[in-house]
C-alpha atoms as a PDB file:
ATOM      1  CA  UNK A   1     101.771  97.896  80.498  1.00  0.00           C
ATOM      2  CA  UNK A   2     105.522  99.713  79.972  1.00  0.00           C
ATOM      3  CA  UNK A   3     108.366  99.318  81.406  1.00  0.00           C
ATOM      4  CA  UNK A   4     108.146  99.600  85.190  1.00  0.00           C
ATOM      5  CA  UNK A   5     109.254 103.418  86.405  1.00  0.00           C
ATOM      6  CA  UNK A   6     110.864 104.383  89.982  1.00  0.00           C
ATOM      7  CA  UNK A   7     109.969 107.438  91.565  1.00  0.00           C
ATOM      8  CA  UNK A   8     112.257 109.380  93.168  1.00  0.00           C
ATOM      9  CA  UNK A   9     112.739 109.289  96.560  1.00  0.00           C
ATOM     10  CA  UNK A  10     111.737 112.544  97.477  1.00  0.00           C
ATOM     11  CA  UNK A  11     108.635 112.697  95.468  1.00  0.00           C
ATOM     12  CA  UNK A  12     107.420 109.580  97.061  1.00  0.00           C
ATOM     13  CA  UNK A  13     108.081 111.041 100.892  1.00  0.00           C
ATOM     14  CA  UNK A  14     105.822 114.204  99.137  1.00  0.00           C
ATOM     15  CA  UNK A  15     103.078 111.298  97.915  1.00  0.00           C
ATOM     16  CA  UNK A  16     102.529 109.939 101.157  1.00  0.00           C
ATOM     17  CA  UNK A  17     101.941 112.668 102.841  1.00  0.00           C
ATOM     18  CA  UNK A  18      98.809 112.512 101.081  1.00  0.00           C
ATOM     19  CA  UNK A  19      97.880 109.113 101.286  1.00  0.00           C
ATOM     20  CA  UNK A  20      99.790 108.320  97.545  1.00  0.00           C
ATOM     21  CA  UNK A  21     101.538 105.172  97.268  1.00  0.00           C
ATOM     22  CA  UNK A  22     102.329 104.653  93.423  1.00  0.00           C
ATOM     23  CA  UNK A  23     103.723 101.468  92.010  1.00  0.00           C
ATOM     24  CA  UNK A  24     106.494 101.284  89.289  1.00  0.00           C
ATOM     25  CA  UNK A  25     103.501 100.344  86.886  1.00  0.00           C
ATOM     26  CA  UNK A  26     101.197 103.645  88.147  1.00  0.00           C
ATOM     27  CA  UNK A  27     101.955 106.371  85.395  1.00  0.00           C
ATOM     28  CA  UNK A  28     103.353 109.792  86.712  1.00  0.00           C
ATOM     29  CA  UNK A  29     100.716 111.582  84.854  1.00  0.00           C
ATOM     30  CA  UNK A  30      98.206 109.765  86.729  1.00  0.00           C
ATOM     31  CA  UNK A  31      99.869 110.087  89.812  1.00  0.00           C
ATOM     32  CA  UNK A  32     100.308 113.875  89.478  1.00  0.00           C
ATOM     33  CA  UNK A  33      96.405 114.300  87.915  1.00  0.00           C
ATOM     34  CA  UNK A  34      95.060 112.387  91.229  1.00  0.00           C
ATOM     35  CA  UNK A  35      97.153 115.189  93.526  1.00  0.00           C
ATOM     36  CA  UNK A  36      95.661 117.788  91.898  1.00  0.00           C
ATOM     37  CA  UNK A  37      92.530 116.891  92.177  1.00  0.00           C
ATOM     38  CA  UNK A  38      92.811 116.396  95.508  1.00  0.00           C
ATOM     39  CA  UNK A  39      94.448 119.643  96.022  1.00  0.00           C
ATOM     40  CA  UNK A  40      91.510 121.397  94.207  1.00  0.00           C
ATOM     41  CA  UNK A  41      89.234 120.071  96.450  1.00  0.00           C
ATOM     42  CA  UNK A  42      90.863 120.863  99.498  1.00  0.00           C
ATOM     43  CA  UNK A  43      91.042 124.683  97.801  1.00  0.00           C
ATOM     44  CA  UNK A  44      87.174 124.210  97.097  1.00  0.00           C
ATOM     45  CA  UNK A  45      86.540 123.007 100.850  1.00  0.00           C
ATOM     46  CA  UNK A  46      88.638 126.061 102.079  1.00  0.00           C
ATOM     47  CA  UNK A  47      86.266 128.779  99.835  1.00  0.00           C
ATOM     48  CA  UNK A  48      83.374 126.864 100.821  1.00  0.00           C
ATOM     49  CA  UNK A  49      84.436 127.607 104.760  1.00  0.00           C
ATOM     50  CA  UNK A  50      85.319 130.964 104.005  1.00  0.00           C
ATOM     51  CA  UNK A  51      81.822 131.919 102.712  1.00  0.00           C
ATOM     52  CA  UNK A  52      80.205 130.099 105.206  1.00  0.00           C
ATOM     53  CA  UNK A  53      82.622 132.774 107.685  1.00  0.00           C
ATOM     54  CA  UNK A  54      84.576 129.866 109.583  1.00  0.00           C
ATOM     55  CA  UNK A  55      87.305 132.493 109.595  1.00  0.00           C
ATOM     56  CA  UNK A  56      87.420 136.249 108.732  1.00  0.00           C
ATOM     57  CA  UNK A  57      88.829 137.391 105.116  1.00  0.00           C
ATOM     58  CA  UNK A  58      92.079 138.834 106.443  1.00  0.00           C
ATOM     59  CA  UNK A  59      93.103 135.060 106.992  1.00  0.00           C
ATOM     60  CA  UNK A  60      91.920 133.679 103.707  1.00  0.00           C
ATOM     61  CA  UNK A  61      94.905 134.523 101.692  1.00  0.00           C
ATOM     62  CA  UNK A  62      97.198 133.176 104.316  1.00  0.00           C
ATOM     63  CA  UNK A  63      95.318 129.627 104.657  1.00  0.00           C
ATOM     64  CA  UNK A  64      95.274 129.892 100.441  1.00  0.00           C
ATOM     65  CA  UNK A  65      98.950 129.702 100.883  1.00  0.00           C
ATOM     66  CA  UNK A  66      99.717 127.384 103.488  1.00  0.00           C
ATOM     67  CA  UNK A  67      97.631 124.859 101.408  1.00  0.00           C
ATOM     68  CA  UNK A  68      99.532 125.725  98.769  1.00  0.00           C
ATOM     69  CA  UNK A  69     102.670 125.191 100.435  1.00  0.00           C
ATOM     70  CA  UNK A  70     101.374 121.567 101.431  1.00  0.00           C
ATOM     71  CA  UNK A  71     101.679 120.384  97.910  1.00  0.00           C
ATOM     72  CA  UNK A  72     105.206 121.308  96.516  1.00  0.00           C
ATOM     73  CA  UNK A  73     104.873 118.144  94.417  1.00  0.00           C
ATOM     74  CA  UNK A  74     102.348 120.190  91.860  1.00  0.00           C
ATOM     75  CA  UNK A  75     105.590 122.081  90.966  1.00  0.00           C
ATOM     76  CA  UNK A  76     107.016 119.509  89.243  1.00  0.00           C
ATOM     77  CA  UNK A  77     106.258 118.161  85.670  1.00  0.00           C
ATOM     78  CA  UNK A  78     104.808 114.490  85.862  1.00  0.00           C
ATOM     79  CA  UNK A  79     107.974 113.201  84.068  1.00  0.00           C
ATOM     80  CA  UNK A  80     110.311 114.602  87.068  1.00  0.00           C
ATOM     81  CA  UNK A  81     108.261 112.337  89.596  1.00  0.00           C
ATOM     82  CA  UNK A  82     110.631 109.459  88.609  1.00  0.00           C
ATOM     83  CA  UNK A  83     114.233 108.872  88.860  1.00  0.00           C
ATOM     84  CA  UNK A  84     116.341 109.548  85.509  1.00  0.00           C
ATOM     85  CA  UNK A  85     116.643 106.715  82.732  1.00  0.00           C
ATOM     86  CA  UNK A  86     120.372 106.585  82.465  1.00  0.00           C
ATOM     87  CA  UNK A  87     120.982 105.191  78.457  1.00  0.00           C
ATOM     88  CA  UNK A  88     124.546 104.012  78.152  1.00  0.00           C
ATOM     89  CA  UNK A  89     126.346 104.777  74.681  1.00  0.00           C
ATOM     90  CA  UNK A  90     126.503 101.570  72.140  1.00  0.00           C
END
């Protein structure tokens, strides 16, 4: 294993709202791969409910978006999930 990383505060409160709890030893890439995924499935589940007509076409776009919305983390790079490495000079 590396050297233990700390998230930033922010994108941990944005983690758990999706059930992620990361440790300083879980790498960001992983972390952010695993959202994803789970965001792509939620967008599959949504198409899937859209064909089967649970709600009219006019709304699909909209509900699109509001997932979307729900997963600002997916914005950010994996390396800007954790806090900055501060290197003093020598």
């Amino acid at each position: 294993m590396g050297e233990p990383v700390r998230y930033r505060a922010d994108v941990l409160a944005q983690l758990l709202r999706h059930g992620v709890r990361p440790t300083g030893h879980t790498p960001p890439a992983l972390v952010r791969d695993f959202v994803r995924d789970l965001y792509k499935y939620e967008i599959r589940c949504l198409r899937e409910r859209y064909i089967r007509r649970d709600f009219p076409k006019t709304e699909y776009a909209g509900r699109v978006d509001d997932l979307r919305r729900r997963y600002p983390v997916l914005a950010l790079q994996s390396r800007e999930f954790i806090e900055p490495t501060l290197n003093p000079e020598p």
